[in-house]
PDB file of N, CA and C in Angstrom:
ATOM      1  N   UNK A   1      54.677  11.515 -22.688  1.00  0.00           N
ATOM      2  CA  UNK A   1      56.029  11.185 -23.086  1.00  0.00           C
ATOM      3  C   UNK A   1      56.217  11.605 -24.546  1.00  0.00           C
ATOM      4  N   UNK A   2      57.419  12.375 -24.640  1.00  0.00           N
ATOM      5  CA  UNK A   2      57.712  12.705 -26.321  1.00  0.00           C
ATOM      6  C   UNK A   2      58.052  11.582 -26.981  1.00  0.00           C
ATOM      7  N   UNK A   3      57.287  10.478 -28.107  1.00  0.00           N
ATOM      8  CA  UNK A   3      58.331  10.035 -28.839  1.00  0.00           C
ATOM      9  C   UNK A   3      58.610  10.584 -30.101  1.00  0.00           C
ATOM     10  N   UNK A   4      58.557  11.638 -30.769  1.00  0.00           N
ATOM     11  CA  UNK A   4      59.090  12.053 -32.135  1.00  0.00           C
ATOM     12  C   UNK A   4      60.822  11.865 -32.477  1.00  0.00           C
ATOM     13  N   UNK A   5      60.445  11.053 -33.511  1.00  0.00           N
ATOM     14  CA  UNK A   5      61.789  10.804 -34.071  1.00  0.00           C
ATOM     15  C   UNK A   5      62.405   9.257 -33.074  1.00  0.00           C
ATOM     16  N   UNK A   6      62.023   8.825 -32.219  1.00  0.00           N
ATOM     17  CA  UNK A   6      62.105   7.687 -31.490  1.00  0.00           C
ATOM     18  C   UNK A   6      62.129   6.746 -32.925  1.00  0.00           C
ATOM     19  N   UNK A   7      62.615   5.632 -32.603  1.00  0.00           N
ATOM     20  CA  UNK A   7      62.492   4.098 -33.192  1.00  0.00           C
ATOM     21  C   UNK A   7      61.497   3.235 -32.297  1.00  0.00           C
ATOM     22  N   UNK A   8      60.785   2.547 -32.977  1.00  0.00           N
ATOM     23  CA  UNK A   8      59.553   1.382 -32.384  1.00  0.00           C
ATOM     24  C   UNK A   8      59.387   0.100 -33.183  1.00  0.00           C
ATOM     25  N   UNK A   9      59.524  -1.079 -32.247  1.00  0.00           N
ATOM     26  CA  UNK A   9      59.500  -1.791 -32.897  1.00  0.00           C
ATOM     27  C   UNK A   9      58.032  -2.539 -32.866  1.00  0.00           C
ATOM     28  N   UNK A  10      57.401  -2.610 -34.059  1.00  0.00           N
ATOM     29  CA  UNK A  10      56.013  -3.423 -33.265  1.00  0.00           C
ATOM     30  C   UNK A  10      55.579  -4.832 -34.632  1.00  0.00           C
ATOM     31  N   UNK A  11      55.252  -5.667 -33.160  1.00  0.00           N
ATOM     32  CA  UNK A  11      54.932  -6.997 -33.291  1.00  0.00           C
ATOM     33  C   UNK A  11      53.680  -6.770 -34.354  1.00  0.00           C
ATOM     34  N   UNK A  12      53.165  -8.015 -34.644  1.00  0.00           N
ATOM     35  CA  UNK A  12      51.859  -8.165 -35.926  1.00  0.00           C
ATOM     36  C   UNK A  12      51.682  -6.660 -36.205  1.00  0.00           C
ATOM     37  N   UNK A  13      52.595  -5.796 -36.809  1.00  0.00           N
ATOM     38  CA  UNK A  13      51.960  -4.350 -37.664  1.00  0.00           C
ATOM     39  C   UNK A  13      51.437  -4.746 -38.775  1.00  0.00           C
ATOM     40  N   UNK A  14      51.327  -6.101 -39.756  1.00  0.00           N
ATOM     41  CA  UNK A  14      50.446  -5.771 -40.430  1.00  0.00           C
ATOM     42  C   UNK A  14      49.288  -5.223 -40.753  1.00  0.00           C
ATOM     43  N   UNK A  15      48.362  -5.645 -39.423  1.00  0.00           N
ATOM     44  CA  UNK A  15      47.005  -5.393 -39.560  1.00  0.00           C
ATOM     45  C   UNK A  15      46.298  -5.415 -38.103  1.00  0.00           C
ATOM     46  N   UNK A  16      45.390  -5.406 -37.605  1.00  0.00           N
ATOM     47  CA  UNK A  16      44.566  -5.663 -36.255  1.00  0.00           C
ATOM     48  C   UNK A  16      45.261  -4.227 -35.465  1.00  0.00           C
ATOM     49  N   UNK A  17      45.077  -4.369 -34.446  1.00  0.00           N
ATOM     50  CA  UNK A  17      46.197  -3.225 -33.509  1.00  0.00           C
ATOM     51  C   UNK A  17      47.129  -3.037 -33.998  1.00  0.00           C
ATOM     52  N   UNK A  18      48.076  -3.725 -34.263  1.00  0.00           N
ATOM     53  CA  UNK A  18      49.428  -3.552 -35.133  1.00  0.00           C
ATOM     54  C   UNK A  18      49.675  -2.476 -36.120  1.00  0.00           C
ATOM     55  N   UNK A  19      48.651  -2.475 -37.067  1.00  0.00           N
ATOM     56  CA  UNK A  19      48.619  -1.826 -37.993  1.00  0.00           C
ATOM     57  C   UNK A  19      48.198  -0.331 -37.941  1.00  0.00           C
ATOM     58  N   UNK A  20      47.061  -0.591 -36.800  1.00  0.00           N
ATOM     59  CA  UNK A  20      46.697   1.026 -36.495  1.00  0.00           C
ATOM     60  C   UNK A  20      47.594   1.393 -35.230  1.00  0.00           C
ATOM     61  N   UNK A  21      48.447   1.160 -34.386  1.00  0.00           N
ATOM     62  CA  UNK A  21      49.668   1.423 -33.854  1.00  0.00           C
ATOM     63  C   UNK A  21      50.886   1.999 -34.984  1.00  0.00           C
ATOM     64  N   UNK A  22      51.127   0.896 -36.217  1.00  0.00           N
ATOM     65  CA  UNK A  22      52.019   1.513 -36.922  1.00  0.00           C
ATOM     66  C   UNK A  22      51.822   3.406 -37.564  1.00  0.00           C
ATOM     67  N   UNK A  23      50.009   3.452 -37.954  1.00  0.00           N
ATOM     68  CA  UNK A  23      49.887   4.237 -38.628  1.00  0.00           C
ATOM     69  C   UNK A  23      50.219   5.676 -37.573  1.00  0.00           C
ATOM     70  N   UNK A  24      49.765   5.722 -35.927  1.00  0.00           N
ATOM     71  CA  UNK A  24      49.789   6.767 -35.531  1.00  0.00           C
ATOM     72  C   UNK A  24      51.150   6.847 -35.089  1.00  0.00           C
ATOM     73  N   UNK A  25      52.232   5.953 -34.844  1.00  0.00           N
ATOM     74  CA  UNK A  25      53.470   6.083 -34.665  1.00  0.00           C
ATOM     75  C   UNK A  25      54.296   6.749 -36.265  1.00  0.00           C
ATOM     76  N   UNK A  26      53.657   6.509 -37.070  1.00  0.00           N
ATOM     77  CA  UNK A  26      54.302   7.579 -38.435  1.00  0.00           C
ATOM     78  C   UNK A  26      53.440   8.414 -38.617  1.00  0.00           C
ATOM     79  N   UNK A  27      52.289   8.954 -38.025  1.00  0.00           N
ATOM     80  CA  UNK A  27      51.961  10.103 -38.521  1.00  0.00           C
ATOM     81  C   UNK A  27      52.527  11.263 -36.771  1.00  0.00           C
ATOM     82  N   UNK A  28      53.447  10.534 -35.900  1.00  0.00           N
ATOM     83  CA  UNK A  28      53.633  11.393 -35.062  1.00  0.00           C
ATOM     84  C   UNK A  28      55.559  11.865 -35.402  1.00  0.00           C
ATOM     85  N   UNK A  29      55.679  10.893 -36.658  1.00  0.00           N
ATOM     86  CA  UNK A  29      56.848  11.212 -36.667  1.00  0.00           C
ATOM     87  C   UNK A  29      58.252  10.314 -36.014  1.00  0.00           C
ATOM     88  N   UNK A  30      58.036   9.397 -35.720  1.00  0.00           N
ATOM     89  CA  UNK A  30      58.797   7.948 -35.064  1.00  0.00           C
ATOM     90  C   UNK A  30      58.859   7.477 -36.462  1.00  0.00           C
ATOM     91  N   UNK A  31      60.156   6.757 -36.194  1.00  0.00           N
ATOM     92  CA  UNK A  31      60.344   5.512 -36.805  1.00  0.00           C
ATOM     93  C   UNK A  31      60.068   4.233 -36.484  1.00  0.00           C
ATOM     94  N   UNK A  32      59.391   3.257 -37.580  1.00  0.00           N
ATOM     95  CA  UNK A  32      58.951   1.902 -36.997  1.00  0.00           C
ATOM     96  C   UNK A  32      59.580   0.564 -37.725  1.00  0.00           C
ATOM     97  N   UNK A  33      59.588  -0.013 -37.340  1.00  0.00           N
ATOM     98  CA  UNK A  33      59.648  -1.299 -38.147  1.00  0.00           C
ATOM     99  C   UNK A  33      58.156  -2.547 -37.630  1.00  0.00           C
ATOM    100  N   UNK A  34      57.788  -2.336 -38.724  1.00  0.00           N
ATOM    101  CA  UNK A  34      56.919  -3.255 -38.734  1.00  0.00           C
ATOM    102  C   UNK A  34      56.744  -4.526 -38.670  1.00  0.00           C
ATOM    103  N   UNK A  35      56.891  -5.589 -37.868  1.00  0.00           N
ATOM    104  CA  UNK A  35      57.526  -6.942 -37.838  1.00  0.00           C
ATOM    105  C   UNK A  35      55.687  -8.349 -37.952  1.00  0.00           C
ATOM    106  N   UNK A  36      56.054  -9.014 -38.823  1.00  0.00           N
ATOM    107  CA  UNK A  36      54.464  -9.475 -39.403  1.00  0.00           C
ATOM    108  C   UNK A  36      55.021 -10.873 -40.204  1.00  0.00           C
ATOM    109  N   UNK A  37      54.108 -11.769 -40.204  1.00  0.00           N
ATOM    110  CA  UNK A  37      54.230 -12.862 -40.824  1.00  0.00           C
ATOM    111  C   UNK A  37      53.375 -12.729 -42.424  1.00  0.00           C
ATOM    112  N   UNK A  38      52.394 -12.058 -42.068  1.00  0.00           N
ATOM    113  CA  UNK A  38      51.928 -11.466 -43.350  1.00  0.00           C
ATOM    114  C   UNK A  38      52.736 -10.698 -44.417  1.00  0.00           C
ATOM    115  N   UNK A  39      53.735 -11.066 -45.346  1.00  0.00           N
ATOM    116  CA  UNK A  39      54.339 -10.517 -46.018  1.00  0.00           C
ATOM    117  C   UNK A  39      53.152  -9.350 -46.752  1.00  0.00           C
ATOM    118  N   UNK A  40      52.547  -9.486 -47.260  1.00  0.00           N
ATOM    119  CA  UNK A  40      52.218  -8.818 -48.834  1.00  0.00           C
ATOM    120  C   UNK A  40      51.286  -7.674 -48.188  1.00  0.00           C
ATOM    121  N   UNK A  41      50.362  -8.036 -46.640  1.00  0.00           N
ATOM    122  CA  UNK A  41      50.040  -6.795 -46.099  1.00  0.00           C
ATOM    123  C   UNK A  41      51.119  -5.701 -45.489  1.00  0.00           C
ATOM    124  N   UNK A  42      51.910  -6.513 -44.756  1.00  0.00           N
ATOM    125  CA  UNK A  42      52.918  -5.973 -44.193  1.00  0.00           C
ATOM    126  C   UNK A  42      53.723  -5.091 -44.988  1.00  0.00           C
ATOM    127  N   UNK A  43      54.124  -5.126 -46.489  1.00  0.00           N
ATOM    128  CA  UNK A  43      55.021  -4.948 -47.488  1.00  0.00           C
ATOM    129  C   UNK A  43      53.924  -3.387 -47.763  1.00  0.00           C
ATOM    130  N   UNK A  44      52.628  -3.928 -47.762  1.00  0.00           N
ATOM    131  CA  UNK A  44      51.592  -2.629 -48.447  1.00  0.00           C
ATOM    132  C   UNK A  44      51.694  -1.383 -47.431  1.00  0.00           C
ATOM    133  N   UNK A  45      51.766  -1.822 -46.246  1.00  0.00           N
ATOM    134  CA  UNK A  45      50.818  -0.637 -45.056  1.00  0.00           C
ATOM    135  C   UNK A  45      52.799  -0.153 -45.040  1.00  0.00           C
ATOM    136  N   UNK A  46      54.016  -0.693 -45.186  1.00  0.00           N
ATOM    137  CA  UNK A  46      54.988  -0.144 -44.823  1.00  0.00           C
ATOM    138  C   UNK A  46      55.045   1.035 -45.707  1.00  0.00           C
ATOM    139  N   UNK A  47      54.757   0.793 -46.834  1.00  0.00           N
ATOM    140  CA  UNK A  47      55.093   1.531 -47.676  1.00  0.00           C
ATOM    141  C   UNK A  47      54.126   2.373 -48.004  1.00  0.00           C
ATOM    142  N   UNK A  48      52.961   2.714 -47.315  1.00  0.00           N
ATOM    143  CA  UNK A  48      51.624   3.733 -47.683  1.00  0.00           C
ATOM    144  C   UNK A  48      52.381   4.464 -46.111  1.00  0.00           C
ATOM    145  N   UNK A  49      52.826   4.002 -45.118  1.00  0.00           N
ATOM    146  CA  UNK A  49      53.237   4.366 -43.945  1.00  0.00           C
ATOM    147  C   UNK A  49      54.092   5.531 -44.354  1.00  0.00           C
ATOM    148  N   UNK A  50      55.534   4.924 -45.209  1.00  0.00           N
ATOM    149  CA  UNK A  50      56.825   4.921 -45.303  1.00  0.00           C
ATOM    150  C   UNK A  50      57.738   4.997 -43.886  1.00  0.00           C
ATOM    151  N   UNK A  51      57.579   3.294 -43.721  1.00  0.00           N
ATOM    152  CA  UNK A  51      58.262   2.760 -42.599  1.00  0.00           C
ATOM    153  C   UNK A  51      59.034   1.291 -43.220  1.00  0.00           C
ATOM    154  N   UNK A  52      59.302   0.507 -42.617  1.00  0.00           N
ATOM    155  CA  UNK A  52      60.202  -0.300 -42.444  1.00  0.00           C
ATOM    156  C   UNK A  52      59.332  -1.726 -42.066  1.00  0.00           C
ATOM    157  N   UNK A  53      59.563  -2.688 -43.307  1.00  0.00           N
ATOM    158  CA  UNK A  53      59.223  -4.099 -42.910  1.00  0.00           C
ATOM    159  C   UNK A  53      59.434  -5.413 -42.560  1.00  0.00           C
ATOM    160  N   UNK A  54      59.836  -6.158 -41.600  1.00  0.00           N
ATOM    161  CA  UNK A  54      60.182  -7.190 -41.600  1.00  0.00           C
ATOM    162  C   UNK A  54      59.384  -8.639 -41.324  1.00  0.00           C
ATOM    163  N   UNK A  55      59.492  -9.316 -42.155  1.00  0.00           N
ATOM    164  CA  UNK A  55      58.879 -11.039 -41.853  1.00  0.00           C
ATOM    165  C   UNK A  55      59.087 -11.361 -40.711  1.00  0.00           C
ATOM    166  N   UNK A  56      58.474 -11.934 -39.865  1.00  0.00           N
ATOM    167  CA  UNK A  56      58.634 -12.225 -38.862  1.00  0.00           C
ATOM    168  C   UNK A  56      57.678 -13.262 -38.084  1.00  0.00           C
ATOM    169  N   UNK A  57      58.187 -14.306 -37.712  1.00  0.00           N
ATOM    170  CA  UNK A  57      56.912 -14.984 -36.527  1.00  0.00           C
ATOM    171  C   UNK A  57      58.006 -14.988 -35.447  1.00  0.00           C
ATOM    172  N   UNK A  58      57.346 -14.370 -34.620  1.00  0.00           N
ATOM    173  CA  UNK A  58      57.580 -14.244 -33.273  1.00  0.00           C
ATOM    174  C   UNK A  58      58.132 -15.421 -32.493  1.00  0.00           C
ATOM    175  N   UNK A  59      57.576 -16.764 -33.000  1.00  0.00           N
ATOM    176  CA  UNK A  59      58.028 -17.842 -32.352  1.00  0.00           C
ATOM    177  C   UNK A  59      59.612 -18.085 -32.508  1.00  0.00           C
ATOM    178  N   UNK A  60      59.906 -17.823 -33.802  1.00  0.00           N
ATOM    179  CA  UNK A  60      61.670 -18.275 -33.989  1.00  0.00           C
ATOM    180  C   UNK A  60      62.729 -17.140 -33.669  1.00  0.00           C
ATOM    181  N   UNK A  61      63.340 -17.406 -33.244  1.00  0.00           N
ATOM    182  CA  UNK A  61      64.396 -16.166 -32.262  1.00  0.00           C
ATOM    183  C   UNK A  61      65.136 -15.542 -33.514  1.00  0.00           C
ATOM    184  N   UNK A  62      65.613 -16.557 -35.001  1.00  0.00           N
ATOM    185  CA  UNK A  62      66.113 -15.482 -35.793  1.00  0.00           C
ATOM    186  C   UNK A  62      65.288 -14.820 -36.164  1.00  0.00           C
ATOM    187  N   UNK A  63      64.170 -14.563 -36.677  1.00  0.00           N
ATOM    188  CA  UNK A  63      63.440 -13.492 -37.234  1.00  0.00           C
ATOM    189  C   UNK A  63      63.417 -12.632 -36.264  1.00  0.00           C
ATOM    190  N   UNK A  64      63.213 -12.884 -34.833  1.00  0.00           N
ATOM    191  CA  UNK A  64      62.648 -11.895 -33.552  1.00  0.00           C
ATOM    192  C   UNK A  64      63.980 -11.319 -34.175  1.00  0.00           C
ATOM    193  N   UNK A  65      65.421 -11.874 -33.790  1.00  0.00           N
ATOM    194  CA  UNK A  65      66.594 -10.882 -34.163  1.00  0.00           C
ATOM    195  C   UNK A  65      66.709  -9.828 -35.126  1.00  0.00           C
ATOM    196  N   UNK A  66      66.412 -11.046 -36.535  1.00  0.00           N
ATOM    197  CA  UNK A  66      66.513  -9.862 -37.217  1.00  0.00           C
ATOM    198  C   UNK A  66      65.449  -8.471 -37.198  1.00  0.00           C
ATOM    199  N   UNK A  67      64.181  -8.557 -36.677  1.00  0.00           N
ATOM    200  CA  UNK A  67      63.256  -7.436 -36.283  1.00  0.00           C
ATOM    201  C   UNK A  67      64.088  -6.555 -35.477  1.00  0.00           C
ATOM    202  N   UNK A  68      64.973  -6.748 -34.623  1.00  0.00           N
ATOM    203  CA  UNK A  68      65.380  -5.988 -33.680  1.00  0.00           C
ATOM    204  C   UNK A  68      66.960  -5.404 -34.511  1.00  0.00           C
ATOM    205  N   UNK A  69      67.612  -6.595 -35.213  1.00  0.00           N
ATOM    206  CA  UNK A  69      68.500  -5.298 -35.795  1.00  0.00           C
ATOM    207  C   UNK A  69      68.037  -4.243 -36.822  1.00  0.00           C
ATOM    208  N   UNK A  70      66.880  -4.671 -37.276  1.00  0.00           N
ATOM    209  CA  UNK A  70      66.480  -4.298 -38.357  1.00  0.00           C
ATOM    210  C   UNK A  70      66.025  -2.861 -37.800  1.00  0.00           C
ATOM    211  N   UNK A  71      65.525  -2.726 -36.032  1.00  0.00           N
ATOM    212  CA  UNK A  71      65.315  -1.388 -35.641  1.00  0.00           C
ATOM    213  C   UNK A  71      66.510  -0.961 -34.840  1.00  0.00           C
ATOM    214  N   UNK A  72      67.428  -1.305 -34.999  1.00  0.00           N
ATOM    215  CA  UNK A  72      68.532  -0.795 -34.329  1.00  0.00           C
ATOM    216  C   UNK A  72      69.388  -0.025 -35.462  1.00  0.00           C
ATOM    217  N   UNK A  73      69.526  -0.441 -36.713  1.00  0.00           N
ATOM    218  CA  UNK A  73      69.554  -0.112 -37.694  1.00  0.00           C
ATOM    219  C   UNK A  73      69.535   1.576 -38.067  1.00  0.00           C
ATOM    220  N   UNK A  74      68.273   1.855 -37.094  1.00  0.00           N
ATOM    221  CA  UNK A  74      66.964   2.773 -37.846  1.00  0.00           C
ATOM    222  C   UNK A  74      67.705   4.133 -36.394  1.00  0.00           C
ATOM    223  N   UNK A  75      68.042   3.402 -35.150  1.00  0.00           N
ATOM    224  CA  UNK A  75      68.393   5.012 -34.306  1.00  0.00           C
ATOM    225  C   UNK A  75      68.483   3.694 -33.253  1.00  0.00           C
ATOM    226  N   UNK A  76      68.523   4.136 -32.078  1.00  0.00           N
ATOM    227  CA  UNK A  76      68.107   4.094 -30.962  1.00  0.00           C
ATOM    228  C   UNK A  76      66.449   3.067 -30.556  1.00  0.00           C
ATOM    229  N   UNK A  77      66.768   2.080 -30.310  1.00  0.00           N
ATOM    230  CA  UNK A  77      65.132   1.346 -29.899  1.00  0.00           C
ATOM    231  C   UNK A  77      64.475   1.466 -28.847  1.00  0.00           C
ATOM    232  N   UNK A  78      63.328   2.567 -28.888  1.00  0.00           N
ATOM    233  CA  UNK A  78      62.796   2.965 -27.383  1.00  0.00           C
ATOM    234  C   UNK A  78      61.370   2.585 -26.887  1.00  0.00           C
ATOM    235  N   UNK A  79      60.949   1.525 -28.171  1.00  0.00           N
ATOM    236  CA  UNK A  79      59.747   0.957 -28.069  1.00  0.00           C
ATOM    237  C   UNK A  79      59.554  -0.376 -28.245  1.00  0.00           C
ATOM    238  N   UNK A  80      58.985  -0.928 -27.607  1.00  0.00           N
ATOM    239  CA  UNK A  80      57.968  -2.442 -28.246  1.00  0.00           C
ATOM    240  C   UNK A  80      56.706  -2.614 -27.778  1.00  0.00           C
ATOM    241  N   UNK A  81      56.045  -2.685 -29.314  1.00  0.00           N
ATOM    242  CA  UNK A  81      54.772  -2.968 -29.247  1.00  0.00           C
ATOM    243  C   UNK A  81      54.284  -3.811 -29.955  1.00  0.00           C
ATOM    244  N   UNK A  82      53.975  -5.003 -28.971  1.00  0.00           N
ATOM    245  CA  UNK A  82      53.937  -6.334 -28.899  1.00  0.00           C
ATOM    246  C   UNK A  82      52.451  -7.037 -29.343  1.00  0.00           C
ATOM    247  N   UNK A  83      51.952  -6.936 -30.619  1.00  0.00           N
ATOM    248  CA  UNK A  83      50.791  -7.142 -31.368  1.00  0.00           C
ATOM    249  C   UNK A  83      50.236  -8.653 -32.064  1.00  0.00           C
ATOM    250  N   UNK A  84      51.413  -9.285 -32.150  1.00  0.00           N
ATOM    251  CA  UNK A  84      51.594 -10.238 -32.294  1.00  0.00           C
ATOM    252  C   UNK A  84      50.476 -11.420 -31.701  1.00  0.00           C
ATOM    253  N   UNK A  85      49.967 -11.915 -32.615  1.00  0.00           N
ATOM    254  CA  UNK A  85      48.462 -12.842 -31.991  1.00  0.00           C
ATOM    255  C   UNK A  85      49.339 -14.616 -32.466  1.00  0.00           C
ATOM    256  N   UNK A  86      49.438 -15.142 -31.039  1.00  0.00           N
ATOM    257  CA  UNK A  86      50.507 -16.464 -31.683  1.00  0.00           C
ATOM    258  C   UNK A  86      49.529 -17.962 -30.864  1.00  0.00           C
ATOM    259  N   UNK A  87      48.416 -17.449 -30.548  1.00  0.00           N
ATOM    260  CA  UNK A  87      47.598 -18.736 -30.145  1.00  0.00           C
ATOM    261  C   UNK A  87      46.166 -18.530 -30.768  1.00  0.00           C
ATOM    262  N   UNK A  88      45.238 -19.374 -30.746  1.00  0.00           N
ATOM    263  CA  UNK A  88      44.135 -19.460 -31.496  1.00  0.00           C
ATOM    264  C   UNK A  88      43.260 -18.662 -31.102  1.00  0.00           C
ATOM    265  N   UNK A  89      42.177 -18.176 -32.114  1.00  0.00           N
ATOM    266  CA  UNK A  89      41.667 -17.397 -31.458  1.00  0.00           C
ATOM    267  C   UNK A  89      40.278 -17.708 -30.937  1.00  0.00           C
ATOM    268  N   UNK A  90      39.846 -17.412 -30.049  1.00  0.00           N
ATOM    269  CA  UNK A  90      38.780 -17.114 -28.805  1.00  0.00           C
ATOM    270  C   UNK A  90      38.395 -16.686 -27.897  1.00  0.00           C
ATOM    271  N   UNK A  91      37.370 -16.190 -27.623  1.00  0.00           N
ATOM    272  CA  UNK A  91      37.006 -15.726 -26.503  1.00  0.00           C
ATOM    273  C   UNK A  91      38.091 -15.987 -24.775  1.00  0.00           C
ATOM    274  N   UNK A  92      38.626 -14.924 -24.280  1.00  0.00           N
ATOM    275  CA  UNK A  92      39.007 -15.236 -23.190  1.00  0.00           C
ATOM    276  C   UNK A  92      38.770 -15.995 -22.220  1.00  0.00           C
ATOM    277  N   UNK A  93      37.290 -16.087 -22.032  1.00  0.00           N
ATOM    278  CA  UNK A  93      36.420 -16.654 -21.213  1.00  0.00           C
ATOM    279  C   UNK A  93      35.412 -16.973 -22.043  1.00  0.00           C
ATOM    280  N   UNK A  94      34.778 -18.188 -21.674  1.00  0.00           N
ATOM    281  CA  UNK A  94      33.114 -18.724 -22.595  1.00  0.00           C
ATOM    282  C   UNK A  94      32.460 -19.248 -21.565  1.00  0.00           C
ATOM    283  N   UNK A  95      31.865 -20.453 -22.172  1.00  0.00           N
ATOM    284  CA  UNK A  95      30.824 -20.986 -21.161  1.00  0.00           C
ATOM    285  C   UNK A  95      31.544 -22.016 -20.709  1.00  0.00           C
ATOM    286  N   UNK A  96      32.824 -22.258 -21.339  1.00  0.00           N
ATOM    287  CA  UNK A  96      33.391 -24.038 -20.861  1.00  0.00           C
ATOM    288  C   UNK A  96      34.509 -23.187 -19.821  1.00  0.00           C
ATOM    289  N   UNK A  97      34.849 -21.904 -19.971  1.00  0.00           N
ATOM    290  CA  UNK A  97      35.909 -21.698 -18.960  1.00  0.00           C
ATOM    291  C   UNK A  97      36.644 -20.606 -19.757  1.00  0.00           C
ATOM    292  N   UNK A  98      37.893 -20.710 -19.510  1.00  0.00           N
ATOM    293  CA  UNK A  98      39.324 -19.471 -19.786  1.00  0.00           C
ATOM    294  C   UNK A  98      39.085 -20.328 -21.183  1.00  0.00           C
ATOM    295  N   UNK A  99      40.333 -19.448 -21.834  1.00  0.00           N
ATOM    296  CA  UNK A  99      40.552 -20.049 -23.482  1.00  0.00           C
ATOM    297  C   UNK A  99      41.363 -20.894 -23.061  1.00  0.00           C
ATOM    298  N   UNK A 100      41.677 -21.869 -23.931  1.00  0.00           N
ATOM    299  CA  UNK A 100      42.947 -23.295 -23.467  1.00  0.00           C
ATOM    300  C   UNK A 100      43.602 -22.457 -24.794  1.00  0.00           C
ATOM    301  N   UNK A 101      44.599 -21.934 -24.448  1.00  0.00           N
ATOM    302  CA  UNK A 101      45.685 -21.735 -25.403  1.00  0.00           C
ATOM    303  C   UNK A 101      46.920 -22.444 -25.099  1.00  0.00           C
ATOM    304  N   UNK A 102      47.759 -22.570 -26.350  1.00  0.00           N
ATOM    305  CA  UNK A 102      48.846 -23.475 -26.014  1.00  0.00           C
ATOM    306  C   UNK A 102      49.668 -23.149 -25.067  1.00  0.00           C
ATOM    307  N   UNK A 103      49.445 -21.881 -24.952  1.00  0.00           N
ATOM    308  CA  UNK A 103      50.800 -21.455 -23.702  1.00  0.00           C
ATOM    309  C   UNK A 103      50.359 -22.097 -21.976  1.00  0.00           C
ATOM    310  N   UNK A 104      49.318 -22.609 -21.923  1.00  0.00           N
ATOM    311  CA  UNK A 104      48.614 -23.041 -20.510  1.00  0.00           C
ATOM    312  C   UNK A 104      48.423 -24.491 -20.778  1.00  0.00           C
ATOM    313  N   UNK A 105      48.774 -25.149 -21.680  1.00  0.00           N
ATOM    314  CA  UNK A 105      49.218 -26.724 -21.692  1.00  0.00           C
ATOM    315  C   UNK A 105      50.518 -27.452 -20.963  1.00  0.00           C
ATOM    316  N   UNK A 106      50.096 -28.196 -20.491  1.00  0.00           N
ATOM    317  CA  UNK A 106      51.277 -28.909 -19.724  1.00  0.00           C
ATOM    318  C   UNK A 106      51.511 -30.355 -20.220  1.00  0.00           C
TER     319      UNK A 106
END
């Protein structure tokens, strides 16, 4: 699939996947917005990128918004890449079982 010159929006680009997603989506020539709760990484890699940054936790719907006008902004939005790490971290599976993340609490 061609995306050059596309808009992408991606979740935790500060750093982890996120970040190395942001870097090969600007060195192919896309536009990104980088959406991260990490301000001061997020603020660094946009601008060594020269892409687009927004604050963001995923949990509250205005920030999700503003991430999304913020790439609507930019062209056409033909991506999401969804990087974003919003439960604790552990092993998928261990010796006690699956991970108990909050999203599987009742």
């Amino acid at each position: 699939m061609e995306m050059q010159g596309n808009v992408v929006l991606i979740t935790g680009g500060a750093s982890g996947l996120g970040a190395a997603t942001a870097r090969l989506i600007a060195q192919r020539g896309d536009k990104a917005v980088l959406a991260d709760m990490n301000e001061v990484e997020g603020v660094e890699l946009a601008r060594v990128v020269r892409r687009e940054f927004v604050k963001c936790d995923v949990n509250q719907e205005a920030d999700a918004q503003r991430a999304i006008d913020t790439a609507l902004s930019l062209g056409t939005l033909r991506g999401l890449v969804n990087c974003a790490g919003i439960a604790s971290a552990s092993k998928t599976v261990g010796r006690d079982g699956p991970h108990r993340s909050i999203c599987f609490r009742r």
